[in-house]
PDB file of N, CA and C in Angstrom:
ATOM      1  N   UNK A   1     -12.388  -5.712 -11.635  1.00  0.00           N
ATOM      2  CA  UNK A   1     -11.421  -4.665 -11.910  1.00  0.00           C
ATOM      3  C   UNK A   1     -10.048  -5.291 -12.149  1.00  0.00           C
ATOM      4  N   UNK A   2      -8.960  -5.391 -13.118  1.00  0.00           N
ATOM      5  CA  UNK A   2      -7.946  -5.107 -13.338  1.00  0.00           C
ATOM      6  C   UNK A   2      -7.316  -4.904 -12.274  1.00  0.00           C
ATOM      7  N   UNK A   3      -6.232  -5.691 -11.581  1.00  0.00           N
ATOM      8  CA  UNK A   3      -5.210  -5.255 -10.885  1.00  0.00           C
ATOM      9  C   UNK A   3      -4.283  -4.120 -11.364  1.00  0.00           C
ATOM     10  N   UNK A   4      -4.133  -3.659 -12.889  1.00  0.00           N
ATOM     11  CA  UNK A   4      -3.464  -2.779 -12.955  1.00  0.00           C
ATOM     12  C   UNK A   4      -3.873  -1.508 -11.747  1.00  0.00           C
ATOM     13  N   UNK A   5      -4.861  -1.562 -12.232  1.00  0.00           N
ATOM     14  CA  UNK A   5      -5.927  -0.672 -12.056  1.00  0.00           C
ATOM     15  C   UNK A   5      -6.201  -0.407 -10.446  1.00  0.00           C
ATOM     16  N   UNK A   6      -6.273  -1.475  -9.424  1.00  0.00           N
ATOM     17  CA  UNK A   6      -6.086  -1.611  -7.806  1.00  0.00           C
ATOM     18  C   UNK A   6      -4.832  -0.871  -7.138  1.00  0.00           C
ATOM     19  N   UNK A   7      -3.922  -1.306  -8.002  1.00  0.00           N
ATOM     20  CA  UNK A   7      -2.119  -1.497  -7.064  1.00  0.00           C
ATOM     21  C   UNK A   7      -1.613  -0.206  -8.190  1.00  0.00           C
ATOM     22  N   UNK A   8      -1.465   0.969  -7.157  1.00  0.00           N
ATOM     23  CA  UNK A   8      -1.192   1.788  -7.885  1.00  0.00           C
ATOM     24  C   UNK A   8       0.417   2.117  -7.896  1.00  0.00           C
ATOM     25  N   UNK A   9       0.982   2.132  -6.829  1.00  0.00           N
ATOM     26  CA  UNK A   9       2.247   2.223  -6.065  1.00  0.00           C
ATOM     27  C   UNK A   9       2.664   1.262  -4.945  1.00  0.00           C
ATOM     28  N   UNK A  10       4.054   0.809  -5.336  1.00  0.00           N
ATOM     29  CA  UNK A  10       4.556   0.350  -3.461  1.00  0.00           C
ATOM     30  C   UNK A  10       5.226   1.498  -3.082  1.00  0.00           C
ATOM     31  N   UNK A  11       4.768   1.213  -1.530  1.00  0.00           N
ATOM     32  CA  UNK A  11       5.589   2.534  -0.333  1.00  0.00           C
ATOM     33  C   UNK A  11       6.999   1.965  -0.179  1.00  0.00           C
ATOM     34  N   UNK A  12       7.571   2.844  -0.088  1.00  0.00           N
ATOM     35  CA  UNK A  12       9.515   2.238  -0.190  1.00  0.00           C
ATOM     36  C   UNK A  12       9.754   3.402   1.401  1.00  0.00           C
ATOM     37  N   UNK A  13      10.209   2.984   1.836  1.00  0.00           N
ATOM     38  CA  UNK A  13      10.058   3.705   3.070  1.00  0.00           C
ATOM     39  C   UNK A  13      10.794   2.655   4.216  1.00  0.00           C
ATOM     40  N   UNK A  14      11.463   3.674   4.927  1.00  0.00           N
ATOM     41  CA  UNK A  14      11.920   2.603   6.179  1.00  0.00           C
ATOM     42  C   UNK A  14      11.482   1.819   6.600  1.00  0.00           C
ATOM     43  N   UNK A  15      10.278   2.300   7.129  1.00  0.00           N
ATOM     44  CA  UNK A  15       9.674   1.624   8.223  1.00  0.00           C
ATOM     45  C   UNK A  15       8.566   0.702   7.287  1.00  0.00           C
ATOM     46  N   UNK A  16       8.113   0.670   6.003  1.00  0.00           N
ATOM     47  CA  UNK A  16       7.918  -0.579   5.140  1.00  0.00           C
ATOM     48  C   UNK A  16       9.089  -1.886   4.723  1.00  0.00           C
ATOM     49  N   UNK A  17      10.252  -1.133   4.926  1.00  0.00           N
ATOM     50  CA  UNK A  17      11.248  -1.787   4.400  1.00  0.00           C
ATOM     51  C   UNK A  17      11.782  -2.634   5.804  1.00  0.00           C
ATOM     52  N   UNK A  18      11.697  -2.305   7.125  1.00  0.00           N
ATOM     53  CA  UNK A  18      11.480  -2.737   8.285  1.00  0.00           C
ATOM     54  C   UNK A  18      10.113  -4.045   8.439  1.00  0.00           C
ATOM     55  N   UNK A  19       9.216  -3.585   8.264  1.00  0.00           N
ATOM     56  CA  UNK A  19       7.912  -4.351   8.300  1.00  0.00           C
ATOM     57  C   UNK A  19       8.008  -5.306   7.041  1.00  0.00           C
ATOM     58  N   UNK A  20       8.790  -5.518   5.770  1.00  0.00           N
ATOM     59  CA  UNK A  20       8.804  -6.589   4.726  1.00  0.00           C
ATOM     60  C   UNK A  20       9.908  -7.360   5.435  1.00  0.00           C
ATOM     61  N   UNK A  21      10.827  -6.831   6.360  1.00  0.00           N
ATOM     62  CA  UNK A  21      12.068  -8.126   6.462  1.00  0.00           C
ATOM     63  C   UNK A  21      11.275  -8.730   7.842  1.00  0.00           C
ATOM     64  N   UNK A  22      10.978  -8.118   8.972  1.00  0.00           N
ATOM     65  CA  UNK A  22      10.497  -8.543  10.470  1.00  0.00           C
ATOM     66  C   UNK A  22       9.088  -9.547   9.928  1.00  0.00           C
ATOM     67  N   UNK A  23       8.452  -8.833   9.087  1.00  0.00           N
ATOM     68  CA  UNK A  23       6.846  -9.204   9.662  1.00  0.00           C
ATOM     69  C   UNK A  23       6.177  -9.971   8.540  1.00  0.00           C
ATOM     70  N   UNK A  24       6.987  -9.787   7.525  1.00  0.00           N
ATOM     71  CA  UNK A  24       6.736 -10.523   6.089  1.00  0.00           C
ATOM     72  C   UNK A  24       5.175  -9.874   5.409  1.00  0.00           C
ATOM     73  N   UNK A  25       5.400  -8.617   5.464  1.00  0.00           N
ATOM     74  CA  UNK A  25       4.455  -7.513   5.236  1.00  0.00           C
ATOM     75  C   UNK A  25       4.778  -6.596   4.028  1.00  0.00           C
ATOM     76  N   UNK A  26       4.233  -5.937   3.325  1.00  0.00           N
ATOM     77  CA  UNK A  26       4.642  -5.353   2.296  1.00  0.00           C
ATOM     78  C   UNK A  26       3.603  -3.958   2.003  1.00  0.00           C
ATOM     79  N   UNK A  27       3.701  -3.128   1.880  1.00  0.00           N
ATOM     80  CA  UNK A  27       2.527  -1.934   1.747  1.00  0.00           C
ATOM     81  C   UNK A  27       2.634  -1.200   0.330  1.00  0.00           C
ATOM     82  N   UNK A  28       1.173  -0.737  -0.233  1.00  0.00           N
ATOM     83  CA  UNK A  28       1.247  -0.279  -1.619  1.00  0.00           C
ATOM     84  C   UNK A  28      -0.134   0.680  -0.971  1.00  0.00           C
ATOM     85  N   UNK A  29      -0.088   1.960  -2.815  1.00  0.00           N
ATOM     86  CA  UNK A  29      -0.762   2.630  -2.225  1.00  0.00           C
ATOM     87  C   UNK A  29      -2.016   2.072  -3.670  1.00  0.00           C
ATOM     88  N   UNK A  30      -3.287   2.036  -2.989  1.00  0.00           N
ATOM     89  CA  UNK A  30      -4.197   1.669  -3.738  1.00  0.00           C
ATOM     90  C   UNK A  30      -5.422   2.585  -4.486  1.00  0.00           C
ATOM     91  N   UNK A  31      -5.968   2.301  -5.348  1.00  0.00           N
ATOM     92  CA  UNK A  31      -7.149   3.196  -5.176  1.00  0.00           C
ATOM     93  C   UNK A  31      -8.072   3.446  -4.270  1.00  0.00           C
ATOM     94  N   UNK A  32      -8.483   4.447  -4.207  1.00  0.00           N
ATOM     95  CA  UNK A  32      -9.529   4.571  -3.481  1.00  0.00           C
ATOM     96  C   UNK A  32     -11.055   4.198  -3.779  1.00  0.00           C
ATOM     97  N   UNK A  33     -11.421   3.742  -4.114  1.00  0.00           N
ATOM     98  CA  UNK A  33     -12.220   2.470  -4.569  1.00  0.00           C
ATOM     99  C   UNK A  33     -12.208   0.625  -4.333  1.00  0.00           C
ATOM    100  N   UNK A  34     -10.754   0.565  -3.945  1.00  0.00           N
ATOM    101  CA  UNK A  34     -10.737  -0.598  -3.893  1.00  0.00           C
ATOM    102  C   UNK A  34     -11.358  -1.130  -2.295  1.00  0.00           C
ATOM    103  N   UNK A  35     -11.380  -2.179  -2.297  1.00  0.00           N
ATOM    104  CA  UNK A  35     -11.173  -2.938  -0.704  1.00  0.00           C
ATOM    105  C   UNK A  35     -10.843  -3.968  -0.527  1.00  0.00           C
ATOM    106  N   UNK A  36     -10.132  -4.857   0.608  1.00  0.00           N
ATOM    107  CA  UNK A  36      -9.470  -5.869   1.133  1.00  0.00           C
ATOM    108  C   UNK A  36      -9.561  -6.815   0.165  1.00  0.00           C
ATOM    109  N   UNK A  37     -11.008  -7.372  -0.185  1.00  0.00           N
ATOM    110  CA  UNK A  37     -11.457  -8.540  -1.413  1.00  0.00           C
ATOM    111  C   UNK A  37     -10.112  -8.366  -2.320  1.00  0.00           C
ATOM    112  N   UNK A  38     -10.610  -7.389  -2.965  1.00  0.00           N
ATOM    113  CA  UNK A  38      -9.954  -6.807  -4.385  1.00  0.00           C
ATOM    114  C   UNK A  38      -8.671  -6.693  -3.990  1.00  0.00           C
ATOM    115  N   UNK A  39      -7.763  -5.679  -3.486  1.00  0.00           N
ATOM    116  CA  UNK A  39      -6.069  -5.604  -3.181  1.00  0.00           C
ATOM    117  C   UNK A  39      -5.794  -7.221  -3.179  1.00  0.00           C
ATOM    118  N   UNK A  40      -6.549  -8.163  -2.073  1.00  0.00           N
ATOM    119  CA  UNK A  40      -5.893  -9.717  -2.320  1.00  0.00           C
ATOM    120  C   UNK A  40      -6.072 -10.507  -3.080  1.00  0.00           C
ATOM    121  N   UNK A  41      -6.867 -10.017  -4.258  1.00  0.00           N
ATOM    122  CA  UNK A  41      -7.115 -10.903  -5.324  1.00  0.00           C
ATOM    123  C   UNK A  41      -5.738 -10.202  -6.743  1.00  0.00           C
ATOM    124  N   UNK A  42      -5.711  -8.676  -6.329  1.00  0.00           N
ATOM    125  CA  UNK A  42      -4.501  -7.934  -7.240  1.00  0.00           C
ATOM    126  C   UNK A  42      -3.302  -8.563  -6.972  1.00  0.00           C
ATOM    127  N   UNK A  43      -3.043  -8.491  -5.617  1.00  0.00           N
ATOM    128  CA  UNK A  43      -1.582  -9.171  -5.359  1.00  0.00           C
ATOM    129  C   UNK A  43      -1.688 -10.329  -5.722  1.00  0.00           C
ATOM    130  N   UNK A  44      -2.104 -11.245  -5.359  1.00  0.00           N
ATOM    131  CA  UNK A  44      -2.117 -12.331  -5.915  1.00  0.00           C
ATOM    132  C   UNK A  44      -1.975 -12.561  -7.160  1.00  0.00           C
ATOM    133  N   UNK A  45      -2.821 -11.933  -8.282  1.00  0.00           N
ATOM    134  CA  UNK A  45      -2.283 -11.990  -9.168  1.00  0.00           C
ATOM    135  C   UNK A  45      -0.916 -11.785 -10.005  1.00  0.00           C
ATOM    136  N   UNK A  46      -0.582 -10.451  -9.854  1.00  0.00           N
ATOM    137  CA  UNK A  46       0.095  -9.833  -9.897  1.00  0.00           C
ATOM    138  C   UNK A  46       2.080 -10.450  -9.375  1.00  0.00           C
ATOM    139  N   UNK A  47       1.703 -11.005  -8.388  1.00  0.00           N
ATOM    140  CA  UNK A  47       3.074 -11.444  -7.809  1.00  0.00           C
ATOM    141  C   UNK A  47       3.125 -12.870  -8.070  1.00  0.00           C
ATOM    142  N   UNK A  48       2.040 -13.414  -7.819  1.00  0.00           N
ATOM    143  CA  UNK A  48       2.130 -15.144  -7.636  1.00  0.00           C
ATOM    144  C   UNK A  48       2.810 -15.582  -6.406  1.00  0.00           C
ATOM    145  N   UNK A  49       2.064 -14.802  -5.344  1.00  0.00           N
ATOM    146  CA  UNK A  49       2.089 -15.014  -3.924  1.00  0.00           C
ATOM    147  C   UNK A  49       1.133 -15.393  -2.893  1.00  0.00           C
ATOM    148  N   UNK A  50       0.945 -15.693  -2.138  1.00  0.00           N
ATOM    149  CA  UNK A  50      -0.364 -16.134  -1.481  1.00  0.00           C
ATOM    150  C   UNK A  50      -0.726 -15.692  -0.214  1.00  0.00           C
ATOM    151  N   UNK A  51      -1.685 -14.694   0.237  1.00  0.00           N
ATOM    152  CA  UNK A  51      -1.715 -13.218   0.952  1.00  0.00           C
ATOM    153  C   UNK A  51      -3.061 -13.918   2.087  1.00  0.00           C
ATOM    154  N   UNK A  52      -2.280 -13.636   3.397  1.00  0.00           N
ATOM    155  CA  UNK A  52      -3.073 -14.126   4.678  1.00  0.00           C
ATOM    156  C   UNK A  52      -3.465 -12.788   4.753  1.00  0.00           C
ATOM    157  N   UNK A  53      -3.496 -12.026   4.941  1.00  0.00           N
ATOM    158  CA  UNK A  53      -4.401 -10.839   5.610  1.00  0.00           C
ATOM    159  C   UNK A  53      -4.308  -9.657   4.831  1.00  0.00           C
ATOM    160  N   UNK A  54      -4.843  -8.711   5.003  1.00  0.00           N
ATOM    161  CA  UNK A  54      -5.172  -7.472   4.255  1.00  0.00           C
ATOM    162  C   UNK A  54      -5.658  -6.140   5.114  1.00  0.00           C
ATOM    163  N   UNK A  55      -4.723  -5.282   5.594  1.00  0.00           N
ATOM    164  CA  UNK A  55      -5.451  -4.065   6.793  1.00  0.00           C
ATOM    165  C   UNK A  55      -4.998  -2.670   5.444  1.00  0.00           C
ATOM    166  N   UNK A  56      -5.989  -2.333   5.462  1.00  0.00           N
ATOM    167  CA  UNK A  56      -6.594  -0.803   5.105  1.00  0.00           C
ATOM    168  C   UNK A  56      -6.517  -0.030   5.733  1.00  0.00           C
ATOM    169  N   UNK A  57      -5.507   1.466   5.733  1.00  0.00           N
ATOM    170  CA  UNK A  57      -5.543   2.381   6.149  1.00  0.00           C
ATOM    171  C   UNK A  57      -6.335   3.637   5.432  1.00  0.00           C
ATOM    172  N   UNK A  58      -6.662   4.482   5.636  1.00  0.00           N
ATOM    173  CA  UNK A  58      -7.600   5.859   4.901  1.00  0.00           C
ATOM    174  C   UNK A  58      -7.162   6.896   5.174  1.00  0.00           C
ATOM    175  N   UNK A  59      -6.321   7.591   4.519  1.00  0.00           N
ATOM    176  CA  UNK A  59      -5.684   8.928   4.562  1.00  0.00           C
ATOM    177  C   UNK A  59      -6.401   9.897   3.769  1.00  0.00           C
ATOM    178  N   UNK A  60      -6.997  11.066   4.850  1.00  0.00           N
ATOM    179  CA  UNK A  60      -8.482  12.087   4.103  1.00  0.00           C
ATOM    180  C   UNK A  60      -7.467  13.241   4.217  1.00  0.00           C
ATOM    181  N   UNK A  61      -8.373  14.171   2.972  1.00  0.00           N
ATOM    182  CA  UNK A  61      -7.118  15.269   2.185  1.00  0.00           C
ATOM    183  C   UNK A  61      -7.334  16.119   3.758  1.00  0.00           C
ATOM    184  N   UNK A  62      -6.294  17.096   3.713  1.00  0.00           N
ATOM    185  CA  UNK A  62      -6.127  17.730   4.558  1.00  0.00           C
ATOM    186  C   UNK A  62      -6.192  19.343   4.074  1.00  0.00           C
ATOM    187  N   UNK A  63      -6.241  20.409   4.284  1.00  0.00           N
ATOM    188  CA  UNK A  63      -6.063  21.880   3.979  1.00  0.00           C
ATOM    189  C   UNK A  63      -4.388  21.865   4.514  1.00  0.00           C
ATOM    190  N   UNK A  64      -3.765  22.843   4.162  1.00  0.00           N
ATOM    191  CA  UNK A  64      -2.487  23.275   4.041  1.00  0.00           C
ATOM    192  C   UNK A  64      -2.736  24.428   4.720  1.00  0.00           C
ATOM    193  N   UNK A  65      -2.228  24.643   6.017  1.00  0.00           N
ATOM    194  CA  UNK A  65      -2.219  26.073   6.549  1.00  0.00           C
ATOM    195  C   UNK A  65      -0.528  26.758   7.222  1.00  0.00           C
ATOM    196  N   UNK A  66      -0.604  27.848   6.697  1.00  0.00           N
ATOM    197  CA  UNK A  66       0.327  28.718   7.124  1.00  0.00           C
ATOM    198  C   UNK A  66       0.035  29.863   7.700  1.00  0.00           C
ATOM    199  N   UNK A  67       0.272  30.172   8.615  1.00  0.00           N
ATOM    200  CA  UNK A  67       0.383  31.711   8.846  1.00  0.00           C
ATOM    201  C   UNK A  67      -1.332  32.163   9.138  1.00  0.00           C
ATOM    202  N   UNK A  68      -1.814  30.901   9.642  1.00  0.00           N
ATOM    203  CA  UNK A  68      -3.482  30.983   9.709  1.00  0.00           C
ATOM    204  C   UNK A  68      -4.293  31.178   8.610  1.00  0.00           C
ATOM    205  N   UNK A  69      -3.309  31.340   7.472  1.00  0.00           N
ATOM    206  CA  UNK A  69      -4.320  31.219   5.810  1.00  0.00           C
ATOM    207  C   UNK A  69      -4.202  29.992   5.151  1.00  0.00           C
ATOM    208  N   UNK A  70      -5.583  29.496   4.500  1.00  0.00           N
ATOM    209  CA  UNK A  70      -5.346  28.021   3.361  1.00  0.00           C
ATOM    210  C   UNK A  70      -4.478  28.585   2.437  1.00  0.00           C
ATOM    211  N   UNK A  71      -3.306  27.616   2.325  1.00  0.00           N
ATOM    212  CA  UNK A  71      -2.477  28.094   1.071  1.00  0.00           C
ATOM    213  C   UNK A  71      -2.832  26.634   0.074  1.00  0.00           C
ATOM    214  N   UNK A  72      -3.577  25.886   0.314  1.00  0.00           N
ATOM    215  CA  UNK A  72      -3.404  24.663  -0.621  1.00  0.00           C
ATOM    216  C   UNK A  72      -3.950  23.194   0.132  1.00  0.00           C
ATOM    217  N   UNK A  73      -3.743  22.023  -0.433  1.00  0.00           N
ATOM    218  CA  UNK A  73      -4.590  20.979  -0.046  1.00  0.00           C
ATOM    219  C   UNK A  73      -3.312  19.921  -0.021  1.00  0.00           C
ATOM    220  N   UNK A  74      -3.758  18.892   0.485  1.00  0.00           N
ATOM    221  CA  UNK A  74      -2.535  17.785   0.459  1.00  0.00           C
ATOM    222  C   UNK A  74      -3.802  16.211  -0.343  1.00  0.00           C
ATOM    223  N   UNK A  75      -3.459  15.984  -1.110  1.00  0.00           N
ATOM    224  CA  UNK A  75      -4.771  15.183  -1.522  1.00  0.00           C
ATOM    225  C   UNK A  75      -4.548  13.614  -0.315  1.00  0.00           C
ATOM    226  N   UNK A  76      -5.964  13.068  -0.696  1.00  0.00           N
ATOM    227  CA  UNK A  76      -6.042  11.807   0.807  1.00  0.00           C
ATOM    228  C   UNK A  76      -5.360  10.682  -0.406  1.00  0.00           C
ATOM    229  N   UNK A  77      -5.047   9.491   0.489  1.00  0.00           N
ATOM    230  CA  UNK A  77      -5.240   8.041  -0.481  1.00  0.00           C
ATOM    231  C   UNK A  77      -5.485   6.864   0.473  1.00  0.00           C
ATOM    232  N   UNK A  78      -5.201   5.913   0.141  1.00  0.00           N
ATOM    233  CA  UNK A  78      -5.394   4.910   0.525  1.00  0.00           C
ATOM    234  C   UNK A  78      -4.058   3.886   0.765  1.00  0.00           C
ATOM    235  N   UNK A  79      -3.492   3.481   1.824  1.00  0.00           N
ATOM    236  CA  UNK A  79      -2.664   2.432   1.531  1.00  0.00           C
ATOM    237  C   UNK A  79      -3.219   1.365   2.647  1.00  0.00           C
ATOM    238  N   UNK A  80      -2.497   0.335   1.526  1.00  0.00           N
ATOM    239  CA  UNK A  80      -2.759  -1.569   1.716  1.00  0.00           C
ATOM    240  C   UNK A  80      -1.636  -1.795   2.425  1.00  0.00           C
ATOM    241  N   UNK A  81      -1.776  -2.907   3.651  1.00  0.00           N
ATOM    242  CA  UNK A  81      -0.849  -3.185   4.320  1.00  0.00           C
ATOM    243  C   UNK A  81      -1.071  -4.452   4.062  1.00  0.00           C
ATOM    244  N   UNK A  82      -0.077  -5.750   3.119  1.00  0.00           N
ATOM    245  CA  UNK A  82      -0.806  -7.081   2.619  1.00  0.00           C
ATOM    246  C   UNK A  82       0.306  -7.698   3.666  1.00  0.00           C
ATOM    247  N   UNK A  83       0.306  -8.582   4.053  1.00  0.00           N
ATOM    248  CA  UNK A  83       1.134  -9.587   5.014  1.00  0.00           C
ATOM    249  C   UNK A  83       0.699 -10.957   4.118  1.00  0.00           C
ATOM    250  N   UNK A  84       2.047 -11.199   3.986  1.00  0.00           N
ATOM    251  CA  UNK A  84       2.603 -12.660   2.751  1.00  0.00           C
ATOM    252  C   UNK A  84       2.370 -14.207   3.632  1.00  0.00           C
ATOM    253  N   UNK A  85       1.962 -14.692   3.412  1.00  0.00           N
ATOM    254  CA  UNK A  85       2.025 -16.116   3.600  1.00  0.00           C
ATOM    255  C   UNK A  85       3.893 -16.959   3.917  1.00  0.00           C
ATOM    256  N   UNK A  86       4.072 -17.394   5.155  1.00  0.00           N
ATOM    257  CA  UNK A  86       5.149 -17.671   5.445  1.00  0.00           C
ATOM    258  C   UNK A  86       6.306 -18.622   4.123  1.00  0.00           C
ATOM    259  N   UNK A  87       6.979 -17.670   3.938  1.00  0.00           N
ATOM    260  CA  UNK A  87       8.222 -18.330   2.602  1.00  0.00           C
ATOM    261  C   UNK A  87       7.957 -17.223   1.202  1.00  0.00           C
ATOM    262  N   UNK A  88       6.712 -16.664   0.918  1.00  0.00           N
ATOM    263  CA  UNK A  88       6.703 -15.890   0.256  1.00  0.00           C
ATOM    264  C   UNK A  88       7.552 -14.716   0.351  1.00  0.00           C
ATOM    265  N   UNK A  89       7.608 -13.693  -0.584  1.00  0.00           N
ATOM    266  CA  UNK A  89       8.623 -12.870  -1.012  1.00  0.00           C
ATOM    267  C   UNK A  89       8.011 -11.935  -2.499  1.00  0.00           C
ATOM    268  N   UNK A  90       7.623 -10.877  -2.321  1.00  0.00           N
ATOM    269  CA  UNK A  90       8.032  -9.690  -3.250  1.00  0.00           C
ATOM    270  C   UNK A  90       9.223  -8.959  -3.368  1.00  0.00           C
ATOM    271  N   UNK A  91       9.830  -8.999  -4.160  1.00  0.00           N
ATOM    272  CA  UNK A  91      11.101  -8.152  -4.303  1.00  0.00           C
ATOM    273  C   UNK A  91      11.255  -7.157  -5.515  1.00  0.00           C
ATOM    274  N   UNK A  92      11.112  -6.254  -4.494  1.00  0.00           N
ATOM    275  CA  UNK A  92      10.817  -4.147  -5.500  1.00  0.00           C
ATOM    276  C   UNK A  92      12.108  -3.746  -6.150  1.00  0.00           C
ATOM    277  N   UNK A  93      12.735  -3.634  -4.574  1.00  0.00           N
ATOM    278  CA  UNK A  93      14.284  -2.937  -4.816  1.00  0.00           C
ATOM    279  C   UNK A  93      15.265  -3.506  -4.062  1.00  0.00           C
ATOM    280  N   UNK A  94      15.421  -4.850  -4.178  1.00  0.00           N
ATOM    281  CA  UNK A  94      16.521  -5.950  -3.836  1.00  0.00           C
ATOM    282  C   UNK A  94      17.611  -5.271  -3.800  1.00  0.00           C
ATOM    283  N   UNK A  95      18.675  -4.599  -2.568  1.00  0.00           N
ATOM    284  CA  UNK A  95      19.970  -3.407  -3.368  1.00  0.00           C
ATOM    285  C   UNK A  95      19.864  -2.693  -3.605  1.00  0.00           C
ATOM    286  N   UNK A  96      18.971  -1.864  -3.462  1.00  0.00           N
ATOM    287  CA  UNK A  96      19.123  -0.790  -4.240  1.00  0.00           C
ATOM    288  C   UNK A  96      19.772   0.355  -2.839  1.00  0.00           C
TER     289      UNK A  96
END
């Protein structure tokens, strides 16, 4: 598979943006199809970085309730939590 195709989004988020400076960690949201193999063979490509570990989280759709009625769905996905090899560096939004 195409890394386009794996690495769909990075999470920009505090507490990612916390976990890339402390832990040298970086999180994206992936397909749901992919797994650990694949995300570290995407990044890798993709950045020209060199990726020690790979944890998978699974977020399943949920129903939307109000007022005790389904008003709607929240769809599930998948995000990659890749942790960089010490000296490496992705940079999304340097400043922003």
């Amino acid at each position: 598979m195409d890394y386009t195709k794996i690495i769909i989004r990075p999470v920009i988020t505090e507490k990612a943006n916390l976990s890339k400076e402390y832990l040298n960690q970086v999180s994206f949201i992936v397909a749901n199809s992919a797994n650990k193999i694949e995300v570290k063979r995407a990044v890798e490509a993709a950045f020209n970085v060199k990726v020690e570990a790979v944890n998978i989280l699974r977020k399943r759709p949920c129903r939307r309730v109000r007022h005790g009625r389904t008003i709607g769905k929240v769809a599930g996905f998948k995000k990659a939590f890749v942790t960089l090899a010490k000296g490496d560096k992705i940079e999304f939004f340097e400043g922003v």
